[in-house]
PDB file of N, CA and C in Angstrom:
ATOM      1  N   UNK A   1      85.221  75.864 169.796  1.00  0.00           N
ATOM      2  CA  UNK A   1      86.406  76.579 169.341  1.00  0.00           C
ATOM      3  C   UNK A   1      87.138  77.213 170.514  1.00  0.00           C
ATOM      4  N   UNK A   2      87.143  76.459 171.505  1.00  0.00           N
ATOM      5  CA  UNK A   2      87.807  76.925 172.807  1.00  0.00           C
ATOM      6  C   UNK A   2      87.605  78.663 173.505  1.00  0.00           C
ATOM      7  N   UNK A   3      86.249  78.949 173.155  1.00  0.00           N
ATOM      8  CA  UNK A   3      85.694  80.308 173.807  1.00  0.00           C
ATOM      9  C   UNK A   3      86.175  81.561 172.508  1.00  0.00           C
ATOM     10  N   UNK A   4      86.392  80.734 171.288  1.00  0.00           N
ATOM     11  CA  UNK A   4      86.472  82.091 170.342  1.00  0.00           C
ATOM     12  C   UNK A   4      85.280  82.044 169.403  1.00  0.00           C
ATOM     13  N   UNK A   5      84.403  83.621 169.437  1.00  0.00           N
ATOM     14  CA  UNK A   5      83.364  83.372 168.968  1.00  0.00           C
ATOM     15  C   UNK A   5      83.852  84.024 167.752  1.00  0.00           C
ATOM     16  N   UNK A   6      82.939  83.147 166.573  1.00  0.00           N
ATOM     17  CA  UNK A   6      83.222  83.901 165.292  1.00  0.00           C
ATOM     18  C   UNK A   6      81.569  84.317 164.885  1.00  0.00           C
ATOM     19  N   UNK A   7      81.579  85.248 164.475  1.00  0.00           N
ATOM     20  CA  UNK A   7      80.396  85.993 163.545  1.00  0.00           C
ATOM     21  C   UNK A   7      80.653  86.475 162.277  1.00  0.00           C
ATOM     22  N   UNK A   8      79.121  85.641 161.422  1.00  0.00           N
ATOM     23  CA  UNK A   8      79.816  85.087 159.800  1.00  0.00           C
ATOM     24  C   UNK A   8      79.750  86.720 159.379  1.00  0.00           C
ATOM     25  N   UNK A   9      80.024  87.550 158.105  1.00  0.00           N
ATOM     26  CA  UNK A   9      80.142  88.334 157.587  1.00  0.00           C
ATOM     27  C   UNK A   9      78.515  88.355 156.939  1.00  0.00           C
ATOM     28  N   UNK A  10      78.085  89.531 156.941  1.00  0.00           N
ATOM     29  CA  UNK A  10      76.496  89.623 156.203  1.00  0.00           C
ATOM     30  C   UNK A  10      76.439  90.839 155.601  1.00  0.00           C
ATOM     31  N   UNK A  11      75.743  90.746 154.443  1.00  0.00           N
ATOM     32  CA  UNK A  11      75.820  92.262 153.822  1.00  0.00           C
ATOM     33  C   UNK A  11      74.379  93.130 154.647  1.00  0.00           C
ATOM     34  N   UNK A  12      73.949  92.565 155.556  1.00  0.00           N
ATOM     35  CA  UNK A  12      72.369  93.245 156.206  1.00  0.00           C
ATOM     36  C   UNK A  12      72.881  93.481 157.933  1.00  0.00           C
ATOM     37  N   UNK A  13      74.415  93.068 157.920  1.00  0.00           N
ATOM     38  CA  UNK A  13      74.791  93.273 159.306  1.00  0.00           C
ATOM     39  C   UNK A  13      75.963  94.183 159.482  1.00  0.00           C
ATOM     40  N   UNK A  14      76.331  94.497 160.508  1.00  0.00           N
ATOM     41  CA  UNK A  14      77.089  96.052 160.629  1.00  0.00           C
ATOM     42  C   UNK A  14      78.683  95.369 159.913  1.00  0.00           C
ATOM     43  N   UNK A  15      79.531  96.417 158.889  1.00  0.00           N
ATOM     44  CA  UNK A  15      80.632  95.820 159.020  1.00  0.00           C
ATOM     45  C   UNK A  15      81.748  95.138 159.544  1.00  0.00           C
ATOM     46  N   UNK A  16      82.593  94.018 158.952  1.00  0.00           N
ATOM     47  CA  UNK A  16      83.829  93.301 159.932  1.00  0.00           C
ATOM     48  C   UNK A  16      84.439  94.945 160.052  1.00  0.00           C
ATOM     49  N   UNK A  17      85.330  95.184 160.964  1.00  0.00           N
ATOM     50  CA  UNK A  17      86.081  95.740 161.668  1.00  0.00           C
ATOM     51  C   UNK A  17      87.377  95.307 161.304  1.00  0.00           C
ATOM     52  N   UNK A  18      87.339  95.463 159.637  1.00  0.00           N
ATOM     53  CA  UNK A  18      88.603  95.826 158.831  1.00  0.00           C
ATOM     54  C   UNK A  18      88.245  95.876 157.424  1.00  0.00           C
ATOM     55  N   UNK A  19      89.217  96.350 156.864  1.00  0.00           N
ATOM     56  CA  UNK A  19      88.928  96.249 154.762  1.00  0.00           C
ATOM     57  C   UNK A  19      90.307  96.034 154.114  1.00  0.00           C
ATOM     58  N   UNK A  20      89.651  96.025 153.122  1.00  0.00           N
ATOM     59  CA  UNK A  20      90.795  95.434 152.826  1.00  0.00           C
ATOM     60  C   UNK A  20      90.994  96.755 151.543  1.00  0.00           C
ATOM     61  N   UNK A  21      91.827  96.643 150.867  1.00  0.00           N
ATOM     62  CA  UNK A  21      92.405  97.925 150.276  1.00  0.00           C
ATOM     63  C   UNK A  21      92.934  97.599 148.641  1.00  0.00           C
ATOM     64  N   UNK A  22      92.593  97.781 147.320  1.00  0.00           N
ATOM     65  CA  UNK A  22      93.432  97.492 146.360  1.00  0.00           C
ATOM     66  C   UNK A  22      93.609  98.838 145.667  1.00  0.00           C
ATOM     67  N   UNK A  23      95.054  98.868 145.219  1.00  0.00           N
ATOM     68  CA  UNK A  23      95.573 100.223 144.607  1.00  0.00           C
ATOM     69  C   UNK A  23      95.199  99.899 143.131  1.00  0.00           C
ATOM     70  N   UNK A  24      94.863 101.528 142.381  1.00  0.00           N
ATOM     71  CA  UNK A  24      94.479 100.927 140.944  1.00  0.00           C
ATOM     72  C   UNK A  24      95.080 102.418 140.465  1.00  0.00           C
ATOM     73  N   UNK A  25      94.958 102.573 139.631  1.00  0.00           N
ATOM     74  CA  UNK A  25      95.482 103.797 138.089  1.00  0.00           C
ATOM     75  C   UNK A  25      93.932 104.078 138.152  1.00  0.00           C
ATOM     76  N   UNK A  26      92.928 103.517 138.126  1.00  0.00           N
ATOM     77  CA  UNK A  26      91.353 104.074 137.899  1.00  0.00           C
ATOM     78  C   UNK A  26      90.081 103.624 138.961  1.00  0.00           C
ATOM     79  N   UNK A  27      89.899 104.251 139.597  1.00  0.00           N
ATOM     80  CA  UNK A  27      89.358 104.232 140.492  1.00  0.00           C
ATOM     81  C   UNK A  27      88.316 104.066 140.009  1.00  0.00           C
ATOM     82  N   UNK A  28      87.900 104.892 139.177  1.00  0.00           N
ATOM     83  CA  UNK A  28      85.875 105.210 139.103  1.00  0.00           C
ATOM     84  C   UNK A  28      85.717 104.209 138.075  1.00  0.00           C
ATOM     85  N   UNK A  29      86.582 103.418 137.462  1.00  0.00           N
ATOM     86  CA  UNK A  29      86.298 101.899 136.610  1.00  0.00           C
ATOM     87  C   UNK A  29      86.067 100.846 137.889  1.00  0.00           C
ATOM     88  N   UNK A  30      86.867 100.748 138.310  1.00  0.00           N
ATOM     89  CA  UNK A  30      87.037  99.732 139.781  1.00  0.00           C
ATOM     90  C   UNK A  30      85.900  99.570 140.871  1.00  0.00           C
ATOM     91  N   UNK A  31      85.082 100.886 140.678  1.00  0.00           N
ATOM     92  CA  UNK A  31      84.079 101.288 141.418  1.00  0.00           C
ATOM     93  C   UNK A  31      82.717 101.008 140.488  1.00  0.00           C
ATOM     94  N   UNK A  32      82.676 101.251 139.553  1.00  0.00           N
ATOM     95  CA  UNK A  32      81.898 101.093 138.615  1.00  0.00           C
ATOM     96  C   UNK A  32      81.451  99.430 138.884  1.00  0.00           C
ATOM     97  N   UNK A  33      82.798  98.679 137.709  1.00  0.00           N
ATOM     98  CA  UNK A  33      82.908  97.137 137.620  1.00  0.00           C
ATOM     99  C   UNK A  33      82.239  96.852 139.306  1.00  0.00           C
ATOM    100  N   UNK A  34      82.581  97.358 140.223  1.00  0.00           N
ATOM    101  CA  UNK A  34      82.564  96.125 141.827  1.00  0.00           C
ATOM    102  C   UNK A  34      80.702  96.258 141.552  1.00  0.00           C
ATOM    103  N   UNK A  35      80.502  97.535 141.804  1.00  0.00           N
ATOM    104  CA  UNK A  35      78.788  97.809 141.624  1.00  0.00           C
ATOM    105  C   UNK A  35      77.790  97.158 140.590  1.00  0.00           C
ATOM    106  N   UNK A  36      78.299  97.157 139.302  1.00  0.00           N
ATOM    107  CA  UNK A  36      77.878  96.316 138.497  1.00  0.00           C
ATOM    108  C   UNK A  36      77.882  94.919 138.921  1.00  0.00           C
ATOM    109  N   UNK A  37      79.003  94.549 139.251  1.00  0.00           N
ATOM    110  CA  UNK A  37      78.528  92.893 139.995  1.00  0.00           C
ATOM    111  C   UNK A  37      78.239  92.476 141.173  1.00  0.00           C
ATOM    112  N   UNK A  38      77.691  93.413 142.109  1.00  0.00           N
ATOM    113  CA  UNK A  38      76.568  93.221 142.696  1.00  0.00           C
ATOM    114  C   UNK A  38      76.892  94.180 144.206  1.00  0.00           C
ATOM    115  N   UNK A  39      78.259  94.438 144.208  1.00  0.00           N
ATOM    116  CA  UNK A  39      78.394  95.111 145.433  1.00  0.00           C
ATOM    117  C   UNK A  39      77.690  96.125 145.806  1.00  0.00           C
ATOM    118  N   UNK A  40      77.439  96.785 146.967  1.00  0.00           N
ATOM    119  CA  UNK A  40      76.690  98.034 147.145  1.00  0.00           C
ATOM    120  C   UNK A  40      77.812  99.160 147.413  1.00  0.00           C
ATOM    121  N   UNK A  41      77.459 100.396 146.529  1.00  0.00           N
ATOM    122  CA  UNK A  41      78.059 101.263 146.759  1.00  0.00           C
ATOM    123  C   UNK A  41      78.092 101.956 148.460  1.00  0.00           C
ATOM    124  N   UNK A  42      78.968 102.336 148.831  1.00  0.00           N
ATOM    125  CA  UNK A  42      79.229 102.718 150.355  1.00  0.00           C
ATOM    126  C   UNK A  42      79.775 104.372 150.006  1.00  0.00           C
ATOM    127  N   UNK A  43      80.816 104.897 149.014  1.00  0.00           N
ATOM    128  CA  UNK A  43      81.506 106.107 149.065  1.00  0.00           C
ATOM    129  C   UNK A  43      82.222 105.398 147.506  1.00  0.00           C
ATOM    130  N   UNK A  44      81.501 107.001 146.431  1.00  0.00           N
ATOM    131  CA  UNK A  44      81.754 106.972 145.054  1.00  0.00           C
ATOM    132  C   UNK A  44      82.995 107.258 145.329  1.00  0.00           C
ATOM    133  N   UNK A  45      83.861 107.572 144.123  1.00  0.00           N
ATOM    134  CA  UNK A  45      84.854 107.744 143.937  1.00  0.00           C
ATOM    135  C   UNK A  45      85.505 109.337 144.096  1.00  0.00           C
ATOM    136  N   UNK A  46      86.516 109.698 145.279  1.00  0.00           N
ATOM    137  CA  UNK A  46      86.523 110.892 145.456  1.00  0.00           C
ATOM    138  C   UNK A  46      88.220 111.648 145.585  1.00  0.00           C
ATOM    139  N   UNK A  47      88.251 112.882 144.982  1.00  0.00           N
ATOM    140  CA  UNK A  47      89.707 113.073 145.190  1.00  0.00           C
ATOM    141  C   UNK A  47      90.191 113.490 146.695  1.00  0.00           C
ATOM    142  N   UNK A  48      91.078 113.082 147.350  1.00  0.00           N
ATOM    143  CA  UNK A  48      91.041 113.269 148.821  1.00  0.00           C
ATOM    144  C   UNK A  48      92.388 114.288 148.406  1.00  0.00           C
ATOM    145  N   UNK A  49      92.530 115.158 149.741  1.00  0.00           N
ATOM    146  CA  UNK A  49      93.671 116.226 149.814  1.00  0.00           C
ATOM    147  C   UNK A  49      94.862 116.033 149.702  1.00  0.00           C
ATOM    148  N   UNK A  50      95.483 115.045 149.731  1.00  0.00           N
ATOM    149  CA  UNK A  50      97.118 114.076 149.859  1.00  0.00           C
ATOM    150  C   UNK A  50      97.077 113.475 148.262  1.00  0.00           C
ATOM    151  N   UNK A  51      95.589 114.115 147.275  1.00  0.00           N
ATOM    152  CA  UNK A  51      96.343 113.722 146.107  1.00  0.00           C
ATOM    153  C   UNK A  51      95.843 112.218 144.866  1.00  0.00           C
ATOM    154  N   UNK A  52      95.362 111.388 146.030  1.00  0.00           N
ATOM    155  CA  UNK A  52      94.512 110.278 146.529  1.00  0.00           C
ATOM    156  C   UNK A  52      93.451 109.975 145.878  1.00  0.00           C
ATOM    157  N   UNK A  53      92.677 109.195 144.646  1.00  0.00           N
ATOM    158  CA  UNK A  53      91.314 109.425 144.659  1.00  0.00           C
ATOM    159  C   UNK A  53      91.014 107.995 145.860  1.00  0.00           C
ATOM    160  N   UNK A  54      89.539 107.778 145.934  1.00  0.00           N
ATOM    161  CA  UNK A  54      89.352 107.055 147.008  1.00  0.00           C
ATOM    162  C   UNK A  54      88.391 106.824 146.659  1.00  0.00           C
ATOM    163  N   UNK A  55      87.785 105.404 146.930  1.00  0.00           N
ATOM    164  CA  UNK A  55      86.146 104.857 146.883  1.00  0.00           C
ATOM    165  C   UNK A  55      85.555 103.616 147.636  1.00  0.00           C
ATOM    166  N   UNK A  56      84.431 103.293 148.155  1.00  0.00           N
ATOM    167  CA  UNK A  56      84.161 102.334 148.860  1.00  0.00           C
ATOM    168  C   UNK A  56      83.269 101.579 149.125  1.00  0.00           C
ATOM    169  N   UNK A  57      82.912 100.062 149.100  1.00  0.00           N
ATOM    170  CA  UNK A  57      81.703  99.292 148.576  1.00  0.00           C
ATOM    171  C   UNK A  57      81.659  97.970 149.773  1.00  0.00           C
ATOM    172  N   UNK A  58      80.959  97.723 149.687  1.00  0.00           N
ATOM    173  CA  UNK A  58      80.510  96.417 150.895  1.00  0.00           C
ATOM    174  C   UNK A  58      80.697  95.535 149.492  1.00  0.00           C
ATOM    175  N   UNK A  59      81.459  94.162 149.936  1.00  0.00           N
ATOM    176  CA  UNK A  59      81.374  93.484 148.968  1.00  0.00           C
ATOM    177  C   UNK A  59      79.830  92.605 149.178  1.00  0.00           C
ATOM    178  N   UNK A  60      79.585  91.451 148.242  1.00  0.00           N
ATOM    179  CA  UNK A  60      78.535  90.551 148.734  1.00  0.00           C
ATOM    180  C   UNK A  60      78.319  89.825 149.737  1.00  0.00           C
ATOM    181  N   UNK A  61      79.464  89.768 150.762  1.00  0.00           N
ATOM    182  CA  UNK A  61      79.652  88.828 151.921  1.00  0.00           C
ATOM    183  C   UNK A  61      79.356  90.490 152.877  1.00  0.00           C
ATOM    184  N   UNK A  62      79.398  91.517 152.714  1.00  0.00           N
ATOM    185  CA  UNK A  62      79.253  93.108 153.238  1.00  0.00           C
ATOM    186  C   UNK A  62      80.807  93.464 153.931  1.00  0.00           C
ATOM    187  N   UNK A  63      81.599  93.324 153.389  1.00  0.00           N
ATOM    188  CA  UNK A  63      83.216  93.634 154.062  1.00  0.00           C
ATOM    189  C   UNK A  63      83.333  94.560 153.231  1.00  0.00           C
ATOM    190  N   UNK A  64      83.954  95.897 153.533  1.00  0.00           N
ATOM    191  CA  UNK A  64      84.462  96.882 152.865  1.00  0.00           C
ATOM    192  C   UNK A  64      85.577  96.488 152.137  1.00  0.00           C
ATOM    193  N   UNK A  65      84.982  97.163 151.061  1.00  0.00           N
ATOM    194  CA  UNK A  65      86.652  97.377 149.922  1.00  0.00           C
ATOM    195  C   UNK A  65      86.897  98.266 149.592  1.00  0.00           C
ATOM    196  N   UNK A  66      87.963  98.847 149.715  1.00  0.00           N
ATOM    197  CA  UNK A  66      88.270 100.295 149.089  1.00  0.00           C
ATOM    198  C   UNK A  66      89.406 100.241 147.560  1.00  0.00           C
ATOM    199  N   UNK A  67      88.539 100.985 146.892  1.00  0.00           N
ATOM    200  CA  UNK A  67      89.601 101.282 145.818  1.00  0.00           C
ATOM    201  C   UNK A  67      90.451 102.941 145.846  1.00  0.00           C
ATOM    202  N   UNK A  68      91.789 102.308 145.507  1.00  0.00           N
ATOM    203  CA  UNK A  68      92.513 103.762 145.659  1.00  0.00           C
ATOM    204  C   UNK A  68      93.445 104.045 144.834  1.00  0.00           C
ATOM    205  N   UNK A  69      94.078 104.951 144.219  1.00  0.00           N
ATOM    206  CA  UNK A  69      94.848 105.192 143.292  1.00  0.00           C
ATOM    207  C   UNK A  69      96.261 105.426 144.253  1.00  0.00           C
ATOM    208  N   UNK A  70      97.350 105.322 143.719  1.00  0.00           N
ATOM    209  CA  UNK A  70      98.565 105.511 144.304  1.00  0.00           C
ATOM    210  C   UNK A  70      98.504 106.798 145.261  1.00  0.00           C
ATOM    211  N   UNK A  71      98.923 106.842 146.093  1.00  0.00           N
ATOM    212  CA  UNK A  71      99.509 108.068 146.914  1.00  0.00           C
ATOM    213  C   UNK A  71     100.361 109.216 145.915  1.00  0.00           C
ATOM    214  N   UNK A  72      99.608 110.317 145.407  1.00  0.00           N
ATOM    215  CA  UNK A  72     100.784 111.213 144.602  1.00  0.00           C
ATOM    216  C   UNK A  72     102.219 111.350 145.599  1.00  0.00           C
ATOM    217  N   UNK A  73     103.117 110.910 144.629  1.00  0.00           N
ATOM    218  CA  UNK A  73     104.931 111.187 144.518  1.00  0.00           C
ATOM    219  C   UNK A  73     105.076 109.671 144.838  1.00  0.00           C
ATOM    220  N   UNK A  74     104.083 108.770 145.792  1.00  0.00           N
ATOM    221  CA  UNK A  74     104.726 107.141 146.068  1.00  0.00           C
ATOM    222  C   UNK A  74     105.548 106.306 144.348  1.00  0.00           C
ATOM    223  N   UNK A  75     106.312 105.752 144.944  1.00  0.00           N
ATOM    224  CA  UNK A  75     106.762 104.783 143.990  1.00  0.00           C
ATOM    225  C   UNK A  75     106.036 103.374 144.471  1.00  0.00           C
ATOM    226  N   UNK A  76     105.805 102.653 143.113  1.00  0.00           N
ATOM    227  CA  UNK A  76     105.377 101.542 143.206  1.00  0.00           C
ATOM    228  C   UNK A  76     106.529 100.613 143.870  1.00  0.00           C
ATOM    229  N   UNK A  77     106.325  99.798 144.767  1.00  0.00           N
ATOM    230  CA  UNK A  77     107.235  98.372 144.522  1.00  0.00           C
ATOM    231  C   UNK A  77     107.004  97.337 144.012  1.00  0.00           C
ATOM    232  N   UNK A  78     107.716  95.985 143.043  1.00  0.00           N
ATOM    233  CA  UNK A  78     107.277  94.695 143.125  1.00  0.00           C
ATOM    234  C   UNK A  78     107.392  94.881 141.918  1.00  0.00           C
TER     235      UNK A  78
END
């Protein structure tokens, strides 16, 4: 691959060095559902100071996902 090394994703190895992010209306369902199907919990579901709830799970491949509720006052787009 012309000197680019790739290293596969493992849920028993340190996280990729990014996540990925989905906005929801319910966080502690989103967090719930990922855990129930098999993810490992990383950070329950929490209200952050800006308003924010927030939560976070290694999926089965071990890449962080965060679930988050809108930013209080943001408008949605799309």
């Amino acid at each position: 691959m012309n000197g680019l090394a790739v290293v596969p994703n493992s849920p028993n190895g340190p996280a990729a060095a990014w996540e990925i992010c989905f906005v929801t209306d319910d966080v502690a369902a989103a967090f719930d559902r990922a855990v129930s199907a098999g993810c490992s919990p990383v950070s329950a579901p929490s209200a952050k100071p800006w308003g924010q709830t927030v939560s976070y799970v290694r999926d089965l491949d071990g890449c962080i996902v965060e679930s988050a509720s809108p930013i209080a006052g943001s408008v949605a787009h799309g």
